[in-house]
Protein backbone atom coordinates (compact mmCIF):
# COMPACT_ATOMS: atom_id res chain seq x y z
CA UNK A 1 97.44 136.14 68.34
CA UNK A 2 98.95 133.78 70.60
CA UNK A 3 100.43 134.86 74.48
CA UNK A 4 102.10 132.82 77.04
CA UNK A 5 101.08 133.31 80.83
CA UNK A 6 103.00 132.64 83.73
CA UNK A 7 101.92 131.92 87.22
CA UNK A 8 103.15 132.33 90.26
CA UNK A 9 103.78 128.71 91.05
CA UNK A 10 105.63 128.36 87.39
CA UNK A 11 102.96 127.27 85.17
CA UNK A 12 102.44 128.58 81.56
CA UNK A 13 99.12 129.01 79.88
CA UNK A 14 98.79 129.73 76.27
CA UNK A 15 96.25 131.56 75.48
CA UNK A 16 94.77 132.67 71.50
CA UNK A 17 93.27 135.88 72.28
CA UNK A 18 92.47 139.08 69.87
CA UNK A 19 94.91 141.67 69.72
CA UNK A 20 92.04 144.34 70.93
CA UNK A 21 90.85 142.05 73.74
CA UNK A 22 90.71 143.64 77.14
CA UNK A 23 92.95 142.95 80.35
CA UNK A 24 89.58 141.99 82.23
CA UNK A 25 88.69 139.92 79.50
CA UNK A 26 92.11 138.19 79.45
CA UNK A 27 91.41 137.43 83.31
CA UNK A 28 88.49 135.71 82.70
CA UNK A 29 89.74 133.44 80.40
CA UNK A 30 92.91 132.79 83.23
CA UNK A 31 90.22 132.11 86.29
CA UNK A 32 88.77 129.51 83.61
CA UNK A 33 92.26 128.03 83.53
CA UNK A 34 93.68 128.49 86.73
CA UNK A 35 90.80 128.32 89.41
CA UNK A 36 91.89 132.07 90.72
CA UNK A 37 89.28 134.50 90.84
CA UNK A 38 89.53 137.73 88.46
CA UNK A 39 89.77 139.87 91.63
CA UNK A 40 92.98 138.18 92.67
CA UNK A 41 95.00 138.32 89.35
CA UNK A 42 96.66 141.03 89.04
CA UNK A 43 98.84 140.48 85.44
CA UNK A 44 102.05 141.96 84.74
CA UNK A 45 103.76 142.98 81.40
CA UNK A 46 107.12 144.57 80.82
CA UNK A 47 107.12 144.87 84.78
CA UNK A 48 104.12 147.33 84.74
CA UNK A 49 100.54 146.19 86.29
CA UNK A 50 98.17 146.30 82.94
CA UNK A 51 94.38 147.57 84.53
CA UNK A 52 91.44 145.47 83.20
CA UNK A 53 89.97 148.64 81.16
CA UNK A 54 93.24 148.29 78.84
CA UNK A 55 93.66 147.01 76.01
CA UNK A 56 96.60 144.15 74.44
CA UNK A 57 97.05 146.60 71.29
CA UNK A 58 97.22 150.09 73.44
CA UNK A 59 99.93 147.86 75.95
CA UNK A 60 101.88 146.99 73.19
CA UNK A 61 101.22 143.13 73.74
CA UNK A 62 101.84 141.07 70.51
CA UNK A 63 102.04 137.72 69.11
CA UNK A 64 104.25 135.50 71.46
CA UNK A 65 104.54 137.64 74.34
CA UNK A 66 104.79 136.39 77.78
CA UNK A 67 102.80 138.25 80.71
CA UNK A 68 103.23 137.54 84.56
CA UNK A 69 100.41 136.37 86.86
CA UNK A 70 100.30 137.16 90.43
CA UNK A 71 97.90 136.22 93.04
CA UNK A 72 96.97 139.11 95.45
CA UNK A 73 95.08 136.59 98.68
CA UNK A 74 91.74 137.93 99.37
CA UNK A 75 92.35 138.82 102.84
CA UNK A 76 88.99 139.33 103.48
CA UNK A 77 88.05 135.81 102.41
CA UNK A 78 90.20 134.20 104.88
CA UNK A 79 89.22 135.63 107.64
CA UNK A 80 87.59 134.01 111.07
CA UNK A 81 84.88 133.40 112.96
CA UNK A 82 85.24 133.97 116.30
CA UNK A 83 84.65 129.96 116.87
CA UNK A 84 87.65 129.25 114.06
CA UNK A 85 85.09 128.47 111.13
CA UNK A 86 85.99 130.41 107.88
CA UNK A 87 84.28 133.67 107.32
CA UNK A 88 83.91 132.00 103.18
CA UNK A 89 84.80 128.58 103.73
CA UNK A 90 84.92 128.09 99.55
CA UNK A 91 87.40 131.04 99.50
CA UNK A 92 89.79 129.59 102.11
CA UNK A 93 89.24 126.11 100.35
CA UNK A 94 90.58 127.84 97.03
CA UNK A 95 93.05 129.43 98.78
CA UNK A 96 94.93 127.04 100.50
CA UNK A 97 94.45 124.50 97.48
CA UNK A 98 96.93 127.10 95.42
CA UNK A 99 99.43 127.16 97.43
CA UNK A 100 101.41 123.80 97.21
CA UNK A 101 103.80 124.07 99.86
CA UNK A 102 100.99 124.46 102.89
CA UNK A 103 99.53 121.53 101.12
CA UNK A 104 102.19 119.74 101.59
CA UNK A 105 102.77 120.44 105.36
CA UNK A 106 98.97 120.04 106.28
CA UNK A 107 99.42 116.41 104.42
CA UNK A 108 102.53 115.54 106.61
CA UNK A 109 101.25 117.28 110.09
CA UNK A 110 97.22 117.43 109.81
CA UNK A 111 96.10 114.90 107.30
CA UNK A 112 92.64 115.62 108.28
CA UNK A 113 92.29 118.77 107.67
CA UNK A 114 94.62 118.14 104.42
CA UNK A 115 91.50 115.35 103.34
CA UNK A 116 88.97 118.19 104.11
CA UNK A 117 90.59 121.10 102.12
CA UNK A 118 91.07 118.16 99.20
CA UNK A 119 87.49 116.90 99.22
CA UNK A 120 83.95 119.06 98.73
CA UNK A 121 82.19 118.99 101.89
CA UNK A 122 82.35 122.43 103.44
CA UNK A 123 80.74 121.27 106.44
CA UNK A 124 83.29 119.08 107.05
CA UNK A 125 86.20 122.01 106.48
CA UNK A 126 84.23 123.81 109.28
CA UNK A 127 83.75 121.43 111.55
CA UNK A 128 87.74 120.62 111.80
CA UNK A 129 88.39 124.34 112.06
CA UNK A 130 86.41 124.94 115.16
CA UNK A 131 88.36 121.75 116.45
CA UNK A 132 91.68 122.88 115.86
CA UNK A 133 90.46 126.45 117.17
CA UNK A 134 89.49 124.28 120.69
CA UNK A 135 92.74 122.41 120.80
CA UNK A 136 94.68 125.62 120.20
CA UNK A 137 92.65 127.19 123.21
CA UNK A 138 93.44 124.39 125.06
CA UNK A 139 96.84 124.22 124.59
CA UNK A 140 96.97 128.29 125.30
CA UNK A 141 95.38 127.49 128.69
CA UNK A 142 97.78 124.73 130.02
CA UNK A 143 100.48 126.76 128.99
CA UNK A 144 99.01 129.46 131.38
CA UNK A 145 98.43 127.44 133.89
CA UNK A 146 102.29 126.19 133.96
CA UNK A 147 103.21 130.10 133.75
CA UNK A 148 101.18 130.27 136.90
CA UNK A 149 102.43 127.94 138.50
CA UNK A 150 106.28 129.10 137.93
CA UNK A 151 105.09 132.19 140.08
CA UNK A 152 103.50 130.01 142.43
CA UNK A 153 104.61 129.55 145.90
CA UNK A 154 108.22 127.48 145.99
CA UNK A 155 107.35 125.83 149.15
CA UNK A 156 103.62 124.64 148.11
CA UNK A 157 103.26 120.87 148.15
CA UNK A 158 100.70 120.70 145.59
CA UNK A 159 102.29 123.47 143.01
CA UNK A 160 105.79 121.40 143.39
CA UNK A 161 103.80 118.11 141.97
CA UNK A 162 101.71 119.70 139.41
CA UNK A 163 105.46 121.14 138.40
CA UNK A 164 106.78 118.02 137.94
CA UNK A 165 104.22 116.25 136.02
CA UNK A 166 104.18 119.67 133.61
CA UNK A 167 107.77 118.74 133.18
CA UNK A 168 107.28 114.87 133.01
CA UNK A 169 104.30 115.50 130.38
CA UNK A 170 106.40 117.78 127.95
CA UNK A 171 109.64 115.15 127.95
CA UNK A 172 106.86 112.79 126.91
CA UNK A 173 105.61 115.11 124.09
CA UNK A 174 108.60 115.85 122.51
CA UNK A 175 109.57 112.47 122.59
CA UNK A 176 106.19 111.46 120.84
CA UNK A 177 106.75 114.31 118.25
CA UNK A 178 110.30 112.92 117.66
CA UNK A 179 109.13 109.63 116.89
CA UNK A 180 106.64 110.84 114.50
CA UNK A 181 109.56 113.07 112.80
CA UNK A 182 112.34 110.32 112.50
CA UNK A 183 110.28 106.90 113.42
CA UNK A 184 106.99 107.39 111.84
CA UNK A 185 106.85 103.45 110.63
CA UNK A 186 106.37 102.64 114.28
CA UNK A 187 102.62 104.31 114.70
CA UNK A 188 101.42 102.22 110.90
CA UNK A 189 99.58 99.12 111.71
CA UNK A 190 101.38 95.72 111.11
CA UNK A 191 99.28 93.32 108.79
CA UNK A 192 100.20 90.08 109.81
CA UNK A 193 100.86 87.29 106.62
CA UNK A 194 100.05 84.16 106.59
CA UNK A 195 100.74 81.58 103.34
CA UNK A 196 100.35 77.93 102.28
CA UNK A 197 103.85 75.80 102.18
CA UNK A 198 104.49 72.70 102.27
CA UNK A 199 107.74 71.88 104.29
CA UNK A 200 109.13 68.38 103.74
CA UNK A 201 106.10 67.75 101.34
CA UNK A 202 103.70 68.25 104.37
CA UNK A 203 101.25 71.22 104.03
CA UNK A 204 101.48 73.81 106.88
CA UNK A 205 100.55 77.24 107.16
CA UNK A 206 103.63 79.42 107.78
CA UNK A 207 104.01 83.19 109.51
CA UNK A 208 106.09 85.50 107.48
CA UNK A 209 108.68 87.55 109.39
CA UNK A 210 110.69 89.62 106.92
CA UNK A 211 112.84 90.37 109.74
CA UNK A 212 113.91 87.19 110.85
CA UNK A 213 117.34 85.61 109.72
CA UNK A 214 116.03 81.77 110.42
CA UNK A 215 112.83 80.09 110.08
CA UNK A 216 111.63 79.01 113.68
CA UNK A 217 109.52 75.33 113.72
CA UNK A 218 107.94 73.77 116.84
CA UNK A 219 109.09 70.10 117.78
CA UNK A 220 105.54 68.63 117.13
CA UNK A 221 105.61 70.50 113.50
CA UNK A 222 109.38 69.39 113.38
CA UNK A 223 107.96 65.92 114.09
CA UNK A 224 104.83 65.86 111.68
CA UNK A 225 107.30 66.85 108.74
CA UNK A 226 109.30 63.89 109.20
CA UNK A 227 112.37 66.47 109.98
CA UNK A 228 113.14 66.11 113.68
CA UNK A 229 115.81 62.69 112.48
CA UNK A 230 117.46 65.86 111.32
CA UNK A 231 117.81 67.77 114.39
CA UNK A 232 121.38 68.84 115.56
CA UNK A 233 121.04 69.23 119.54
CA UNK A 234 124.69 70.76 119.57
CA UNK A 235 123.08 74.06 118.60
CA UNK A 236 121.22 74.08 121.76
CA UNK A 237 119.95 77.79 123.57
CA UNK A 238 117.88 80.18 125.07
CA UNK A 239 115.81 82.38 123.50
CA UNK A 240 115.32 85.32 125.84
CA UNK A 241 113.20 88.08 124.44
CA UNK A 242 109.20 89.03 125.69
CA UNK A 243 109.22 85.67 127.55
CA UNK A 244 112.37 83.22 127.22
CA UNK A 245 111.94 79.93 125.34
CA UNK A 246 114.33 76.61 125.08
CA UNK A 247 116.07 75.92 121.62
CA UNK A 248 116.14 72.13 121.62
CA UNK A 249 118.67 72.17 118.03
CA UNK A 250 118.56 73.05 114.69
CA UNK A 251 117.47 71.63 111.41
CA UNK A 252 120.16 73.20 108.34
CA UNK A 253 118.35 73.14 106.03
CA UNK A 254 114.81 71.16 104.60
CA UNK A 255 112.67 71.14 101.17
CA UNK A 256 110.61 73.88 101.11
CA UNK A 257 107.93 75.11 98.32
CA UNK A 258 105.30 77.94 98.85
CA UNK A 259 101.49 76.92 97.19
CA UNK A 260 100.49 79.49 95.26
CA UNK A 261 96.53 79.88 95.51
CA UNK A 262 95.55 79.27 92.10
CA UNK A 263 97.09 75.79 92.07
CA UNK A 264 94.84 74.93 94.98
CA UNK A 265 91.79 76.60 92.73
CA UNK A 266 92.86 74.94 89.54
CA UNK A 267 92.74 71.00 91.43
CA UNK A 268 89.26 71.83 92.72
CA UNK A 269 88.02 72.80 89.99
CA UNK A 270 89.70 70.32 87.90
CA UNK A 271 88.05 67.72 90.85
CA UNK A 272 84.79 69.34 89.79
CA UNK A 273 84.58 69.01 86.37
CA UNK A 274 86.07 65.20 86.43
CA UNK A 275 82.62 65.12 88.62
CA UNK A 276 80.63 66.77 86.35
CA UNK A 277 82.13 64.53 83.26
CA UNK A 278 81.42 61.10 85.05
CA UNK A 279 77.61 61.47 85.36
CA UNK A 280 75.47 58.90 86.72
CA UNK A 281 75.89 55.66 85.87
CA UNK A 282 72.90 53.59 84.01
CA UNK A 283 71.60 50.57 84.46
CA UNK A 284 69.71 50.08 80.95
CA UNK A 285 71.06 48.80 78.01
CA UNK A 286 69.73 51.12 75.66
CA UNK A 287 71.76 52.87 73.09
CA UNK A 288 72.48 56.63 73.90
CA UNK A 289 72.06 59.27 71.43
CA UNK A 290 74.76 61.14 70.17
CA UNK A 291 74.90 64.84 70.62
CA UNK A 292 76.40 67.29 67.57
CA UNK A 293 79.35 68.21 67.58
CA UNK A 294 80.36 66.03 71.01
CA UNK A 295 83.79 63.97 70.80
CA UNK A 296 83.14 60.26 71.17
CA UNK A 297 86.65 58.60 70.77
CA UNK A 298 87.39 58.12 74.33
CA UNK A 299 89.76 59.86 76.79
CA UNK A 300 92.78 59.97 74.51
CA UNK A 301 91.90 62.50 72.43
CA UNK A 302 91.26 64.88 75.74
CA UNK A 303 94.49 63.37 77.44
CA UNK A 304 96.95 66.77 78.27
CA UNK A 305 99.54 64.21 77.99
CA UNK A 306 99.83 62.86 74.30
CA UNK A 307 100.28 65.50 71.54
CA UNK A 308 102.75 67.47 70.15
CA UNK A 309 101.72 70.35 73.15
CA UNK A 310 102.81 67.85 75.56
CA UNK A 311 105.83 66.67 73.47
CA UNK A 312 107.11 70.77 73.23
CA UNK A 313 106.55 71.18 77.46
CA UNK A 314 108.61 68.41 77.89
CA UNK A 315 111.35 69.59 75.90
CA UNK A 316 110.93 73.30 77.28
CA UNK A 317 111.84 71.27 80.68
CA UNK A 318 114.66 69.36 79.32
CA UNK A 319 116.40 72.09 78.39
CA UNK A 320 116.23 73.86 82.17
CA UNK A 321 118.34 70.62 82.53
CA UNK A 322 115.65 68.10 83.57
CA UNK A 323 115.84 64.25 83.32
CA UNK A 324 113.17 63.48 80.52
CA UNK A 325 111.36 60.83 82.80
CA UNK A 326 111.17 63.37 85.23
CA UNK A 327 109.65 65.99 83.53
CA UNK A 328 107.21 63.31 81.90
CA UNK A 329 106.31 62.18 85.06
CA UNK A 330 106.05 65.90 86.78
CA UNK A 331 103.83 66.79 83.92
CA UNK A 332 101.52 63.94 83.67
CA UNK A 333 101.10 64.15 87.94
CA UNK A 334 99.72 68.41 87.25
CA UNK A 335 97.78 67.05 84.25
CA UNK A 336 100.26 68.70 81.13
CA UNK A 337 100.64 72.17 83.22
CA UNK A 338 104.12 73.06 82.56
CA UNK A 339 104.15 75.95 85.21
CA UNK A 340 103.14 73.47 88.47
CA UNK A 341 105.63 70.80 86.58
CA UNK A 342 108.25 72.96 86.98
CA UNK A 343 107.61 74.30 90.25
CA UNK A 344 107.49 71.23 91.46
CA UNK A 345 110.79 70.08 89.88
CA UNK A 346 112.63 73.10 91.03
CA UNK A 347 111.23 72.17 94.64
């Protein structure tokens, strides 16, 4: 017969088990599924506890019947060492793995010790318990100290400083912890991006700012891209910010066109293979052997341009709303590739 098992964090295991099977038996088969030890299950049917020397048939457990897990902790397993190793550190490992919602913190507030519960180096577990034990003694001796020193002579220099940098240190602490609660984007490392353009039809290497709401150019740059004819010098300023800057105009607006890397990769190795084709030259007038299956009727038959392929990119292009000449020229300048043609006609 068939039963359904519940867990205590909502789970259901079937499980095809004979109707004389025993409740011990029926545990084993659960710490198979569930990772929970036999000792810790304690099952559940009708609201009574059924004892491992019982039987399904003698419980009155048939075909379809659901039955209640619960998880009694093995206190004894997570116990301490005086240093703040575990007493069984695969036993607290288990433990804490089960229960979902102290995962959850330990991932948000002590992703170390989340990685070591997750991974299976024990040593590791240990070693990060006896840390936190340290830090928590620590912690529980500066807090003594600043109880001390709130029973400490009013009138003493030195107590009156040590005072005020307790006080100074813990406005800094919660503000530290309140940045990590509602600002936690401002402790991730920025990865600065950097991409190929081509500005005017110049090639330049551009900074990306997803922040920014205009694109800032230098006058040289300005001046290499054939743009500073352009410049307005009635939307002259200060930029004031870290250090302060002079804003000699502005430029509305400019051809731009990102270079994706694969067109770079696809011209050198296009550049390549036109090298490889060429060969050196001869100077002997001998005939050359022909090699099977080799095409010997000149470049037009390997021209990207001529065909009915080239005919159908062209009128792909058209229909975007293209002049024909221009698409036949785009296309024959990228060799027949319709995607760089039309990049470049949309630029």
């Amino acid at each position: 017969m068939k039963i359904t098992v519940m867990t205590t964090d909502e789970q259901f295991i079937t499980l095809d088990v004979d109707p004389d099977e025993t409740v011990e038996n029926v545990k084993a088969l659960l710490e198979v599924e569930t990772s929970i030890s036999l000792q810790q299950q304690q099952l559940l049917f009708n609201g009574k506890e059924m004892r491992n020397s019982e039987r399904l048939s003698s419980l009155q457990v048939r075909d379809g019947d659901m039955v209640m897990m619960a998880s009694v902790a093995a206190s004894n397993d997570l116990r301490l060492n005086p240093d703040g190793s575990a007493v069984n550190p695969r036993a607290f490992q288990q433990q804490i793995r089960r229960d979902s919602q102290l995962m959850a913190q330990l991932l948000q507030n002590d992703p170390a010790l989340s990685q070591a519960v997750v991974g299976d180096n024990l040593d590791d577990l240990q070693n990060i318990l006896r840390e936190r034990h340290q830090q928590r003694l620590e912690l529980r001796r500066k807090q003594e100290e600043e109880i001390a020193l709130m029973y400490a002579d009013p009138f003493d220099v030195e107590s009156q400083k040590k005072i005020e940098a307790a006080i100074r240190q813990k406005g800094i602490d919660e503000n530290w912890e309140a940045a990590l609660e509602y600002n936690p984007e401002a402790f991730a490392r920025v990865v600065m991006l950097y991409v190929d353009m081509e500005v005017n039809g110049v090639p330049l290497k551009a900074f990306v700012d997803s922040g920014a709401q205009s694109t800032i150019i230098s006058k040289s740059c300005a001046e290499r891209c054939g743009l500073l004819r352009l410049l307005d010098q009635r939307y002259k300023g200060v930029a004031v910010g870290v250090g302060q800057s002079e804003i000699i105009g502005r430029i509305h607006v400019a051809p731009i066109k990102d270079i994706p890397s694969h067109v770079r990769d696809e011209e050198r190795l296009s550049k390549q293979a036109s090298l490889l084709g060429q060969g050196p030259s001869s100077g002997t007038s001998g005939a050359q052997g022909k090699t099977p299956g080799t095409n010997t009727s000149g470049t037009s038959s390997s021209d990207p341009t001529q065909g009915a392929d080239f005919e159908a990119k062209v009128q792909k292009l058209v229909e975007l709303g293209f002049d024909r000449n221009s698409v036949i020229q785009a296309l024959k300048l990228f060799n027949g590739n319709e995607d760089q043609a039309a990049g470049f006609l949309f630029g």
